[in-house]
N, C-alpha and C. Protein backbone atom coordinates (compact mmCIF):
# COMPACT_ATOMS: atom_id res chain seq x y z
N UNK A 1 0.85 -1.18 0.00
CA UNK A 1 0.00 0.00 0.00
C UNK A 1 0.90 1.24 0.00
N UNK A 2 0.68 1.94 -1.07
CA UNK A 2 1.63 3.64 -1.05
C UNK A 2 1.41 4.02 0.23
N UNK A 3 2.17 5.53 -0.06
CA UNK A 3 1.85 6.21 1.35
C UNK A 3 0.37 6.90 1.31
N UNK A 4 0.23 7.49 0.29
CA UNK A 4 -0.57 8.17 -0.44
C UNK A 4 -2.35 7.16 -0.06
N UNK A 5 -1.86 6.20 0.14
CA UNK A 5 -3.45 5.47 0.24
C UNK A 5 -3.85 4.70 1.77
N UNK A 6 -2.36 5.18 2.30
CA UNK A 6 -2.65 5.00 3.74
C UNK A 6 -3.40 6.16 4.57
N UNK A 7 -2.71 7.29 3.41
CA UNK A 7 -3.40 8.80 4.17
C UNK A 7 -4.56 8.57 4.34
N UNK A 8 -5.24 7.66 2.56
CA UNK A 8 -6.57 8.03 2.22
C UNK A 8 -7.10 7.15 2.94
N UNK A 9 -6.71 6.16 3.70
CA UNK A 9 -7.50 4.90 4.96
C UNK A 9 -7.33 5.97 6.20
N UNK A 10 -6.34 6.22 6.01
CA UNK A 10 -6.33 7.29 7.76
C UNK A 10 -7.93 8.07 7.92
N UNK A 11 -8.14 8.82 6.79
CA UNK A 11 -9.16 9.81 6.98
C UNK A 11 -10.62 9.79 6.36
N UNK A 12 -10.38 8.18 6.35
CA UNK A 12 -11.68 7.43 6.54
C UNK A 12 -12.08 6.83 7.51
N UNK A 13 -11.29 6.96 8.74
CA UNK A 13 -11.73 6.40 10.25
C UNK A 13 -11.91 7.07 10.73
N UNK A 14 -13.09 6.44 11.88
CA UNK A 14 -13.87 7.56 12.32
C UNK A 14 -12.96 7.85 13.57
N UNK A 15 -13.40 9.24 13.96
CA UNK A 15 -12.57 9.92 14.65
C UNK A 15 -13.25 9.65 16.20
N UNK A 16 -12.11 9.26 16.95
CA UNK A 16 -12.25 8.58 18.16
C UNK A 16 -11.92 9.99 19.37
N UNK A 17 -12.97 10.53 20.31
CA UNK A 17 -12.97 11.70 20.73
C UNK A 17 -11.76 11.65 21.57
N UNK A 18 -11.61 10.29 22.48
CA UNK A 18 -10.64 10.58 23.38
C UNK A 18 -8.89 10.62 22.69
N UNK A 19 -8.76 9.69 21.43
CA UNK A 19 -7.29 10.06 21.27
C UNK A 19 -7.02 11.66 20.60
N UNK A 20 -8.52 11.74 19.93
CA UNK A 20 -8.53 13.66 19.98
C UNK A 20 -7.81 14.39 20.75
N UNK A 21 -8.35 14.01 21.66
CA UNK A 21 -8.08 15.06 23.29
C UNK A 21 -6.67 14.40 23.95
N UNK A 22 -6.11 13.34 23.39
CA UNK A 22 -5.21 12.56 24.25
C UNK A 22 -4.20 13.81 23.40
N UNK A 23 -4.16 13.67 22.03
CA UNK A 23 -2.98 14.29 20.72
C UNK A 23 -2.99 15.84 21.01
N UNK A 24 -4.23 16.33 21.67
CA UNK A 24 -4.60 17.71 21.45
C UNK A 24 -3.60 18.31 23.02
N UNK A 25 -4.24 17.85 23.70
CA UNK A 25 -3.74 18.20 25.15
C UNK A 25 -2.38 17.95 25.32
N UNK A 26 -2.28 16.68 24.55
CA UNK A 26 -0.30 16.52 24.49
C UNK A 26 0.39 17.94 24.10
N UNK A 27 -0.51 18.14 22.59
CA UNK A 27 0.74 19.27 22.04
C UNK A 27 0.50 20.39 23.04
N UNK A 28 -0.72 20.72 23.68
CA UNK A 28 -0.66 21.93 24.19
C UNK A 28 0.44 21.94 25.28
N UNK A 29 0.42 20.90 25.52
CA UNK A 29 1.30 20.56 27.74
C UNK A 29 3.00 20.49 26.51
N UNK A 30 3.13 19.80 25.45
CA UNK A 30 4.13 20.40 24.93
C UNK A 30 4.74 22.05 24.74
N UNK A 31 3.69 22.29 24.20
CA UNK A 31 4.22 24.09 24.08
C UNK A 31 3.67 24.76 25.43
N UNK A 32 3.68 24.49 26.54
CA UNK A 32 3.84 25.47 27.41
C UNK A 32 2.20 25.87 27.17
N UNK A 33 1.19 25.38 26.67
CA UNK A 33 0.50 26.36 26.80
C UNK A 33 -0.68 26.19 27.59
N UNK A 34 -1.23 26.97 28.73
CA UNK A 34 -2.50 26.92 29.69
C UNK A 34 -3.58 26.88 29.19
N UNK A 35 -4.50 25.61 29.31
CA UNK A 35 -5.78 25.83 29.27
C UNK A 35 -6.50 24.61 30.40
N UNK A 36 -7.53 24.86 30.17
CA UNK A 36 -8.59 24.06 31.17
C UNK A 36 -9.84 23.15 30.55
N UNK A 37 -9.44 21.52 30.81
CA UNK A 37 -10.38 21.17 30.20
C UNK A 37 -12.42 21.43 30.58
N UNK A 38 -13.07 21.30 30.07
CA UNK A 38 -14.24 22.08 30.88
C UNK A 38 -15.70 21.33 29.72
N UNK A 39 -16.63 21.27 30.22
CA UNK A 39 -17.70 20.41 29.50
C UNK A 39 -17.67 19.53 29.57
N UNK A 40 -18.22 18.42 29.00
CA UNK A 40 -19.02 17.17 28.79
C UNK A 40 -17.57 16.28 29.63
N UNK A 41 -16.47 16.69 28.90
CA UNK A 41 -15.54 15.50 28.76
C UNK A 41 -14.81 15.78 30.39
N UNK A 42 -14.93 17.22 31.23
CA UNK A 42 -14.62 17.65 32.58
C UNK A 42 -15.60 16.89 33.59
N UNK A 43 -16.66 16.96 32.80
CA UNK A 43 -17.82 16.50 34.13
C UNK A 43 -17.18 15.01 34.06
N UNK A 44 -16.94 14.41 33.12
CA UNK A 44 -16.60 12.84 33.14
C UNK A 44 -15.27 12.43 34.03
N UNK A 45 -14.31 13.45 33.99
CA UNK A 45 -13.12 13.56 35.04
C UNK A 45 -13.81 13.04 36.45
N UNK A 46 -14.75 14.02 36.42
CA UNK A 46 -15.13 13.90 37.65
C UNK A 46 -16.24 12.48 38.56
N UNK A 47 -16.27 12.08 37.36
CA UNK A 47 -16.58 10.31 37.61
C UNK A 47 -18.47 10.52 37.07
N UNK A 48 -18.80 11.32 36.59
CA UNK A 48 -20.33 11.61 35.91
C UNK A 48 -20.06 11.59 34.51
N UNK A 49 -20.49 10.16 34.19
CA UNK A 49 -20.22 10.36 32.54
C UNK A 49 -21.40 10.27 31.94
N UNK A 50 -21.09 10.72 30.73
CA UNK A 50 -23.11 10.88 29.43
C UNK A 50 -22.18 11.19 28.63
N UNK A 51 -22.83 10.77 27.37
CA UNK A 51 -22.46 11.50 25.75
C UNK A 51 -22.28 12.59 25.45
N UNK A 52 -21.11 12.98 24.92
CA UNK A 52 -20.32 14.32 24.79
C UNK A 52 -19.74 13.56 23.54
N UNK A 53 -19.86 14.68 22.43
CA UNK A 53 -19.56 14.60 20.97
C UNK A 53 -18.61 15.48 20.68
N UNK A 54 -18.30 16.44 21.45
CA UNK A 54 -16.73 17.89 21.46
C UNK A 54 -15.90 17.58 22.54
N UNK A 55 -15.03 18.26 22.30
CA UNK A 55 -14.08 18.74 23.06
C UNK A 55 -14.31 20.57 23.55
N UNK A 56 -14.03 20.40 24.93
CA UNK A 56 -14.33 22.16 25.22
C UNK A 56 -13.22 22.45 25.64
N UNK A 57 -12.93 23.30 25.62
CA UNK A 57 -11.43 23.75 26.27
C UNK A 57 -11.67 25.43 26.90
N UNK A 58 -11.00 26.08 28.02
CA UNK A 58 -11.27 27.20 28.53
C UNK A 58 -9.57 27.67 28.62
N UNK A 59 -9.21 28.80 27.61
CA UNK A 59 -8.12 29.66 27.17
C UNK A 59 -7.88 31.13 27.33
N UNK A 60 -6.87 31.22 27.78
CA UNK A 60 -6.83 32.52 27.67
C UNK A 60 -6.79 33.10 26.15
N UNK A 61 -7.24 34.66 25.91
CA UNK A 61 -6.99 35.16 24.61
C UNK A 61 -5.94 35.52 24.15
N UNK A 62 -5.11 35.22 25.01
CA UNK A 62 -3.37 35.32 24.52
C UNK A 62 -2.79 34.19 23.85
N UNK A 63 -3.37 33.23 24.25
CA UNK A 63 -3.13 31.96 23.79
C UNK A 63 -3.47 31.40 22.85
N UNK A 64 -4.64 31.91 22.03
CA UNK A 64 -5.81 31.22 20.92
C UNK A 64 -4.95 31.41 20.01
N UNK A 65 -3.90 32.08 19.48
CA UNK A 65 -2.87 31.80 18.26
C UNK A 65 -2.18 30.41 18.65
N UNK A 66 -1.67 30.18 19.52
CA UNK A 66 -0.87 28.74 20.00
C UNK A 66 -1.79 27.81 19.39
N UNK A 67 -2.81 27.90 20.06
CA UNK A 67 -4.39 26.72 20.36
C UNK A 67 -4.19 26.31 18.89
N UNK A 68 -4.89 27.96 18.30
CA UNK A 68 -4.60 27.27 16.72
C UNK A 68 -3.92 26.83 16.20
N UNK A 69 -2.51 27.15 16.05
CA UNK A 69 -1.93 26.26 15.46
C UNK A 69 -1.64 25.15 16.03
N UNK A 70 -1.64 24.86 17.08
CA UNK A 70 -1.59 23.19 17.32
C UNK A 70 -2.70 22.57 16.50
N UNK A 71 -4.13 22.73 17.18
CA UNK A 71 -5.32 22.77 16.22
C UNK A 71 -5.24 22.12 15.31
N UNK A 72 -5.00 23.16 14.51
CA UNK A 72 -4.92 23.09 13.04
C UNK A 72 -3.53 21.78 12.44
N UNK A 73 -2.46 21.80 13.14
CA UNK A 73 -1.58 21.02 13.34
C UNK A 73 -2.07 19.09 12.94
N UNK A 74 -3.21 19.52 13.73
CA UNK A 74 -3.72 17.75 14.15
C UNK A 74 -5.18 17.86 13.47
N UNK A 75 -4.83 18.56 12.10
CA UNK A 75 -6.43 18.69 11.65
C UNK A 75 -7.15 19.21 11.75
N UNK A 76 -7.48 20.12 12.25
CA UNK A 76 -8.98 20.31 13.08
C UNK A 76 -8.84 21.90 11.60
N UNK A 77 -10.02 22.49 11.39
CA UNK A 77 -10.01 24.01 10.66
C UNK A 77 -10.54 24.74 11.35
N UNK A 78 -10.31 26.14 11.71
CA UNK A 78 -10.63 27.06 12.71
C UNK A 78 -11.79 27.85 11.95
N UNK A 79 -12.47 28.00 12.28
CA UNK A 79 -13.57 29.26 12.02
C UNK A 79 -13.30 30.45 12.32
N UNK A 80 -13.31 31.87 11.74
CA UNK A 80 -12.10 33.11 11.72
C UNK A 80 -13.13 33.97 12.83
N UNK A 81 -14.41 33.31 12.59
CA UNK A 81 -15.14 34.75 14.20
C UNK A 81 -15.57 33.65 15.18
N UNK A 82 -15.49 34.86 16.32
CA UNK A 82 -16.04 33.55 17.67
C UNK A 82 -18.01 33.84 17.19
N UNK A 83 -18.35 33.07 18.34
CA UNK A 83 -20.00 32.87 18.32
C UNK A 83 -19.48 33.59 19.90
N UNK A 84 -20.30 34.83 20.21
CA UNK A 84 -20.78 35.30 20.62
C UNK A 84 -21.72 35.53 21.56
N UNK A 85 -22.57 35.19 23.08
CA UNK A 85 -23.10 35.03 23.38
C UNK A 85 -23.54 36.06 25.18
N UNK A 86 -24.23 35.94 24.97
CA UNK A 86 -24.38 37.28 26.71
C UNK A 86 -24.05 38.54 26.59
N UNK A 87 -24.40 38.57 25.57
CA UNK A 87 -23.60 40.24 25.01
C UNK A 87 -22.20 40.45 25.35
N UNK A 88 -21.39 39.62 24.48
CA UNK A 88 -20.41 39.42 24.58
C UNK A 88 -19.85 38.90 25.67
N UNK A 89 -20.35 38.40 26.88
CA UNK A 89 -19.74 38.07 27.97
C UNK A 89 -19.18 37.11 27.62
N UNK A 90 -19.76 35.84 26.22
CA UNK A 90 -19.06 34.58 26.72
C UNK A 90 -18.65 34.68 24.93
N UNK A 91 -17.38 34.28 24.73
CA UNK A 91 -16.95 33.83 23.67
C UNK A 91 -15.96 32.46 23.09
N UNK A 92 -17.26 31.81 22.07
CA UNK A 92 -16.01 30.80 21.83
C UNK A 92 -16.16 30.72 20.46
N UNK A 93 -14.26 30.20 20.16
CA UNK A 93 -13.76 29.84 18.61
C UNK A 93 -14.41 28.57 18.27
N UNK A 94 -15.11 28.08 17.26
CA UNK A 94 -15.10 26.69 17.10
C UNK A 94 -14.61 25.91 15.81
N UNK A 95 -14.12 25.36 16.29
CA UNK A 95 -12.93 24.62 15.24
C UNK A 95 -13.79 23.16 14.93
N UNK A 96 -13.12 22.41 13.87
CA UNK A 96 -14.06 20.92 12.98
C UNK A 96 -12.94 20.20 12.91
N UNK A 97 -13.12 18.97 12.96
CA UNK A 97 -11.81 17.94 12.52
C UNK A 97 -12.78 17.22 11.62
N UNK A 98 -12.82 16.76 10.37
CA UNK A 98 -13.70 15.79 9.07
C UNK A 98 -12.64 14.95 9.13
N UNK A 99 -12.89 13.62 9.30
CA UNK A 99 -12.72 12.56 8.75
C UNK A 99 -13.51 11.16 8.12
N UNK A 100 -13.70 11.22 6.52
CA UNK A 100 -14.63 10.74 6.09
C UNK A 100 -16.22 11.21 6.80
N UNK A 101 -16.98 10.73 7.26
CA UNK A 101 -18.44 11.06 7.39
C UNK A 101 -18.09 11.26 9.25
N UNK A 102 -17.03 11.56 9.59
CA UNK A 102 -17.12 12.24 11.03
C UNK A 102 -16.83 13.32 11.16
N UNK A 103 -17.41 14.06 11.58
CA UNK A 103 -17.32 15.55 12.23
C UNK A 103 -17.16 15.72 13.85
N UNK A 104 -15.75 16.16 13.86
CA UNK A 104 -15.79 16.30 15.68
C UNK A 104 -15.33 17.79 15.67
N UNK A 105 -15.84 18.72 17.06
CA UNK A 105 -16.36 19.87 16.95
C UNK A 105 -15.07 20.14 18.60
N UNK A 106 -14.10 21.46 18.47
CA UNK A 106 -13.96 21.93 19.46
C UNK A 106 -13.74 22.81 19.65
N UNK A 107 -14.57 23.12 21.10
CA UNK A 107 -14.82 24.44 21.36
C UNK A 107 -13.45 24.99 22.31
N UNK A 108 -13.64 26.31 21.82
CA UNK A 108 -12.34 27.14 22.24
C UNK A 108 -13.25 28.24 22.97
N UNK A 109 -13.19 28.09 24.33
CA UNK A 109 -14.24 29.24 25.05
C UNK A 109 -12.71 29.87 26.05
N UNK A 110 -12.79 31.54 25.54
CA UNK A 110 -12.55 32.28 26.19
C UNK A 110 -12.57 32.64 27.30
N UNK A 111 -11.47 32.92 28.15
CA UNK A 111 -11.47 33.41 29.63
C UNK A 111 -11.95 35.23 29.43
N UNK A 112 -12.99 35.63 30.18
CA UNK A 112 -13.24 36.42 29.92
C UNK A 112 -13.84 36.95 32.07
N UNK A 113 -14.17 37.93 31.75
CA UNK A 113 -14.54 38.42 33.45
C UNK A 113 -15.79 37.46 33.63
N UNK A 114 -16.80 36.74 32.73
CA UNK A 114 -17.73 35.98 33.04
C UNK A 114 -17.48 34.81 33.62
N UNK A 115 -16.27 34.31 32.72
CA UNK A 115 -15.85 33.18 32.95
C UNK A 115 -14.50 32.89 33.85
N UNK A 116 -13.89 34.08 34.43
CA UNK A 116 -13.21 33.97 35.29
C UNK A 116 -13.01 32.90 36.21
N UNK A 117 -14.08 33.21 36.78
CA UNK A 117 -14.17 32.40 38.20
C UNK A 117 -13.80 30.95 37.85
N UNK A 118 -14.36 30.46 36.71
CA UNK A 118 -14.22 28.78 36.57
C UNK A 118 -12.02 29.08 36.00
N UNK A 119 -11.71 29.28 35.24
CA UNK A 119 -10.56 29.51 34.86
C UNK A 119 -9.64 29.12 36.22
N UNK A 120 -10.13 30.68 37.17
CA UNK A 120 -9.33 30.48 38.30
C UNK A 120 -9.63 29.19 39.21
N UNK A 121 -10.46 28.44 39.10
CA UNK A 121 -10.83 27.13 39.90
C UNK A 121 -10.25 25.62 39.20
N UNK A 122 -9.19 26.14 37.92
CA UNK A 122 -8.56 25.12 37.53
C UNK A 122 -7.80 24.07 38.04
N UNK A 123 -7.78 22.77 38.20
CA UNK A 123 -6.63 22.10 38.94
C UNK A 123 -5.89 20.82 38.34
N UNK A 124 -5.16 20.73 38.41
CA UNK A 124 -4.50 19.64 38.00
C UNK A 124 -4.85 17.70 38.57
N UNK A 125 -5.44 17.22 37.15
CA UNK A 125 -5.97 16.16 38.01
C UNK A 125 -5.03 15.12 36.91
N UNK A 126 -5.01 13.47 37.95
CA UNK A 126 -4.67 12.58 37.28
C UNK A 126 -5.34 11.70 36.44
N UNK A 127 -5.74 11.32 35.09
CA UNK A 127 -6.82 10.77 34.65
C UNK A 127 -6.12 9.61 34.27
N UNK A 128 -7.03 8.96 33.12
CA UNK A 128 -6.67 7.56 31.97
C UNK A 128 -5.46 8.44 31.21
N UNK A 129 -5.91 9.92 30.60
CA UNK A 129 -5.10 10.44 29.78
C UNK A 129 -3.58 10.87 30.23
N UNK A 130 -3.06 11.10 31.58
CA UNK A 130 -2.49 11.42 32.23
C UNK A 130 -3.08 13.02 33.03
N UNK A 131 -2.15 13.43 33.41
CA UNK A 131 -2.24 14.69 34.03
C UNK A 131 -2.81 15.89 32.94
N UNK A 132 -3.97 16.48 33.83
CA UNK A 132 -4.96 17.24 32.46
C UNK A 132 -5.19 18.57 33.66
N UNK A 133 -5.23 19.94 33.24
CA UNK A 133 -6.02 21.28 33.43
C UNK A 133 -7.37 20.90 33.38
N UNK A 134 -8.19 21.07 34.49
CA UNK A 134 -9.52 20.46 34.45
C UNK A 134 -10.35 21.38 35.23
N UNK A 135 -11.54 21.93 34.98
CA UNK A 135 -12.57 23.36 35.78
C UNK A 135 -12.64 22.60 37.08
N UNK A 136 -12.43 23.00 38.25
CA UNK A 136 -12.86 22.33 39.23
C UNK A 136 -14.97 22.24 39.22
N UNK A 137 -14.98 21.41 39.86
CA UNK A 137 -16.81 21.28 40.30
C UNK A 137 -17.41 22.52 40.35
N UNK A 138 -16.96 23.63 41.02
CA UNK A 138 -17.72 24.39 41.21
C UNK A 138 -17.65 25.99 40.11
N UNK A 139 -15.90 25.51 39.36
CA UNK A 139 -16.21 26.57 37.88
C UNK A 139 -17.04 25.93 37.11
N UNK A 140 -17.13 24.27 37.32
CA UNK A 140 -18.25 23.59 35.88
C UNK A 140 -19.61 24.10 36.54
N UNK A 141 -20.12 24.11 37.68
CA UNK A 141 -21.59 24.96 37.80
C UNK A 141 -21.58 26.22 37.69
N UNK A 142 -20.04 27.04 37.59
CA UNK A 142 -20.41 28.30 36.83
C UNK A 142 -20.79 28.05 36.02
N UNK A 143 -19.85 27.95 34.84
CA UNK A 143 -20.00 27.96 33.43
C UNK A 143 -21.26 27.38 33.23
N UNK A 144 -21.71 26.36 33.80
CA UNK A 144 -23.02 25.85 33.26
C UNK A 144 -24.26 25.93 33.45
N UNK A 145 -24.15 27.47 34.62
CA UNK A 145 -25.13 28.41 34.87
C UNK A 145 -25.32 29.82 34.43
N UNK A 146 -23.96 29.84 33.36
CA UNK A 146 -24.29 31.02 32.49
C UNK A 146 -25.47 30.59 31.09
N UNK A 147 -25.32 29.10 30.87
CA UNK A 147 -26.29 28.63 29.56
C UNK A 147 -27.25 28.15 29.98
N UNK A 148 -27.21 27.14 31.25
CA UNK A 148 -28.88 26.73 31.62
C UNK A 148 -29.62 25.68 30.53
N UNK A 149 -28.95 24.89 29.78
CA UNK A 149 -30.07 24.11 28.71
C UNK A 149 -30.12 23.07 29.79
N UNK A 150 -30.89 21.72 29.31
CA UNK A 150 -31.42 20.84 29.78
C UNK A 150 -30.11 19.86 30.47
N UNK A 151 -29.24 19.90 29.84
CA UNK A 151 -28.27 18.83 29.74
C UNK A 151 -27.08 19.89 31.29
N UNK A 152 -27.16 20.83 30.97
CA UNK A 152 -26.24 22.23 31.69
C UNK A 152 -26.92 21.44 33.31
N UNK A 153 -28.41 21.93 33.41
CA UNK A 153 -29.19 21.68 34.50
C UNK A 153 -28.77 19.97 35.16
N UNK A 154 -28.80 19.24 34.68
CA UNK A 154 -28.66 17.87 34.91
C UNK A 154 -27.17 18.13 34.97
N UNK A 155 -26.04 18.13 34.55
CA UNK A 155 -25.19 18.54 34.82
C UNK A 155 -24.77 18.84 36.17
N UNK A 156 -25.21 20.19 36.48
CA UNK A 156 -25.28 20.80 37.69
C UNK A 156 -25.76 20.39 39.02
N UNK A 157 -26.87 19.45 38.73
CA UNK A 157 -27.39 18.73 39.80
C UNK A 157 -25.98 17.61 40.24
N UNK A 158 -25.94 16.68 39.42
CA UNK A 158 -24.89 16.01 39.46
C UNK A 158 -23.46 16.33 40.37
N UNK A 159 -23.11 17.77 39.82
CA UNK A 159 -21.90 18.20 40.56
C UNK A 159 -22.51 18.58 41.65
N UNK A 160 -23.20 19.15 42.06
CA UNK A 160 -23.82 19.49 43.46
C UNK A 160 -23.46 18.18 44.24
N UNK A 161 -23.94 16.70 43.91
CA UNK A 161 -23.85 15.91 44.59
C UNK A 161 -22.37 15.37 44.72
N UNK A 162 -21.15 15.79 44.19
CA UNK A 162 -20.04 15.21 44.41
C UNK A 162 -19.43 15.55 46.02
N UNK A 163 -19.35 14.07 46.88
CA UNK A 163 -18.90 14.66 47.94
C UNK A 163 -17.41 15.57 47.84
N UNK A 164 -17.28 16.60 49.00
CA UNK A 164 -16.32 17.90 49.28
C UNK A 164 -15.65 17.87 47.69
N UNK A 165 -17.11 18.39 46.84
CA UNK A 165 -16.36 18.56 45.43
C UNK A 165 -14.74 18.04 44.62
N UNK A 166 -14.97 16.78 44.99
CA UNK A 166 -13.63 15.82 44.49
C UNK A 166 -13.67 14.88 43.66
């Protein structure tokens, strides 16, 4: 088999979220660069798992040139405006990785004065993946009381119940 038709088997498999996040988080903890994992795939750190189809990540805006090019590095294509939300309080980049008929989606949400509080409640935990930037319990019921959908709410209940938030 060429090389050329191994590419073309590579990016016909479907894209597996966690070595996503295993390749993604590597390069970042390679280049020095801070972020916080946060959403679907944070609440699961925390031993509450459900279906999560992205990756979320919480960055500073100094950093979103790095982000991207790692990003972009491992595939993924950046979208050039954020989505916007709270009148500007909350902003995130969202980037696509396609491979064959998979679409995986990650979000690049901004540290901003809204989102402060979860940022600063970051901590260093040990997972499957190794050592990961992760919102502590009580920045994931920020953040997930600035949006409030159905899944946010259930969410939130959940972390409420983690004993001394650990």
């Amino acid at each position: 088999m060429s090389e050329s038709e191994i590419k073309n088997q590579k990016s016909k498999m479907p894209l597996d979220i966690y070595d996503e996040l295993h390749n993604l988080l590597g390069a970042l903890q390679g280049d020095g660069v801070s972020y916080a994992l946060c959403g679907g795939l944070a609440v699961a750190v925390y031993g509450i798992v459900r279906a999560t189809e992205d990756i979320d990540l919480l960055i500073e805006e100094a950093s979103l040139g790095k982000v991207r090019a790692v990003a972009e590095g491992l595939g993924f294509r950046f979208g050039p405006k954020p989505l916007v939300f709270k009148r500007g309080r909350i902003k995130i980049y969202r980037l696509v990785k396609i491979a064959g008929e998979d679409l995986l989606k990650l979000d690049l949400l901004l540290v901003t004065p809204s989102t402060q509080l979860a940022w600063d409640s970051r901590r260093t935990m040990r997972t499957e993946l190794g050592r990961l930037q992760v919102v502590s319990p009580a920045g994931l019921i920020h953040l997930k009381s600035l949006r409030r959908s159905g899944q946010d709410e259930d969410d939130i209940r959940k972390l409420k119940e983690l004993p001394d938030e650990t």
